[in-house]
Protein backbone atom coordinates (compact mmCIF):
# COMPACT_ATOMS: atom_id res chain seq x y z
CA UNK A 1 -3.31 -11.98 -16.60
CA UNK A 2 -4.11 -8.60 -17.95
CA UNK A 3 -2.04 -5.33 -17.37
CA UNK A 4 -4.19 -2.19 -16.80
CA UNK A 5 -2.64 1.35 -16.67
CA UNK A 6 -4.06 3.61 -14.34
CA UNK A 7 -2.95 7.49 -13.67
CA UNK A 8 -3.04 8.32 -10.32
CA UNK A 9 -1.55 11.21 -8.07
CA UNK A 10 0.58 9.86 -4.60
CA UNK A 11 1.21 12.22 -1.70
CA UNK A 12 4.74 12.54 -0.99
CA UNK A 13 7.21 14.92 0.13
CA UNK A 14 9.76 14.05 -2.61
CA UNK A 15 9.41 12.64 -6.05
CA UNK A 16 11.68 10.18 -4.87
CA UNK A 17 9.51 8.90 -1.86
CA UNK A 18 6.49 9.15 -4.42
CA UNK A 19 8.21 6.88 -6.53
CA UNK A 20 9.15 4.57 -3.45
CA UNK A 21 5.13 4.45 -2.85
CA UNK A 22 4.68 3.21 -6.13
CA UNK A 23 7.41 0.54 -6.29
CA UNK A 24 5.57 -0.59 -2.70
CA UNK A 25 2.55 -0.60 -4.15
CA UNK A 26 2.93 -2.31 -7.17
CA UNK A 27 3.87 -5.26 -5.33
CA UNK A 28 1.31 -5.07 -3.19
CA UNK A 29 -0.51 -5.34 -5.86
CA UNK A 30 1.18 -8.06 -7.75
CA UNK A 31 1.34 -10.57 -4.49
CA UNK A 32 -1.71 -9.76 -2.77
CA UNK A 33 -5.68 -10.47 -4.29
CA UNK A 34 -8.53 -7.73 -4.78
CA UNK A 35 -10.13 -8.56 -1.97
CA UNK A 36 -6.52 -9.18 -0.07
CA UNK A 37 -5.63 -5.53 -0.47
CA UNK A 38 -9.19 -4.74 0.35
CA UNK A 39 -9.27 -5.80 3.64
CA UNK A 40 -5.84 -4.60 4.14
CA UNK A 41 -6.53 -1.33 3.43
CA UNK A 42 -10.06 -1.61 5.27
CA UNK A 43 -7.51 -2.34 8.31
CA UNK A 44 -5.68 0.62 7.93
CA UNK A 45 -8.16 2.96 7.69
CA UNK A 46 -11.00 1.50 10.41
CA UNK A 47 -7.95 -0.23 13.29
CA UNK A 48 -5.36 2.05 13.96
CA UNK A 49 -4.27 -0.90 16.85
CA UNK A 50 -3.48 -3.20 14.61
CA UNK A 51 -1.90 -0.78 12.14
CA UNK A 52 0.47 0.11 14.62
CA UNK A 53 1.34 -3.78 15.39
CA UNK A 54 2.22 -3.94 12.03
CA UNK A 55 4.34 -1.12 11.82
CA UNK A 56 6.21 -2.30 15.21
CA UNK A 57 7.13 -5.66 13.56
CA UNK A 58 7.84 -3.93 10.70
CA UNK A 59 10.61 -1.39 12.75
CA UNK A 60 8.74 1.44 10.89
């Protein structure tokens, strides 16, 4: 599989949590497909009900 490099800029409070986002997202990115992380983040933005499910079984 091909690596791409991609610049991007991460709201954060902190460097540090910035750089927590990215080490999240990366493997997001690695475990999860295109359209995976599509609908995932389709969720997030469009079902705040189910977002907060998730973050309840997550303890976040």
């Amino acid at each position: 599989m091909n690596k791409h490099n991609y610049s991007i800029s991460i709201p954060a409070k902190t460097e540090a949590e910035a750089a927590d986002k990215i080490k999240a997202l990366s493997v997001l990115a690695t475990k999860l497909t295109a359209k995976e992380l599509t609908k995932l983040a389709h969720t997030v933005q469009h079902d705040p009900v189910k977002t907060a499910m998730a973050k309840a079984y997550l303890g976040v």
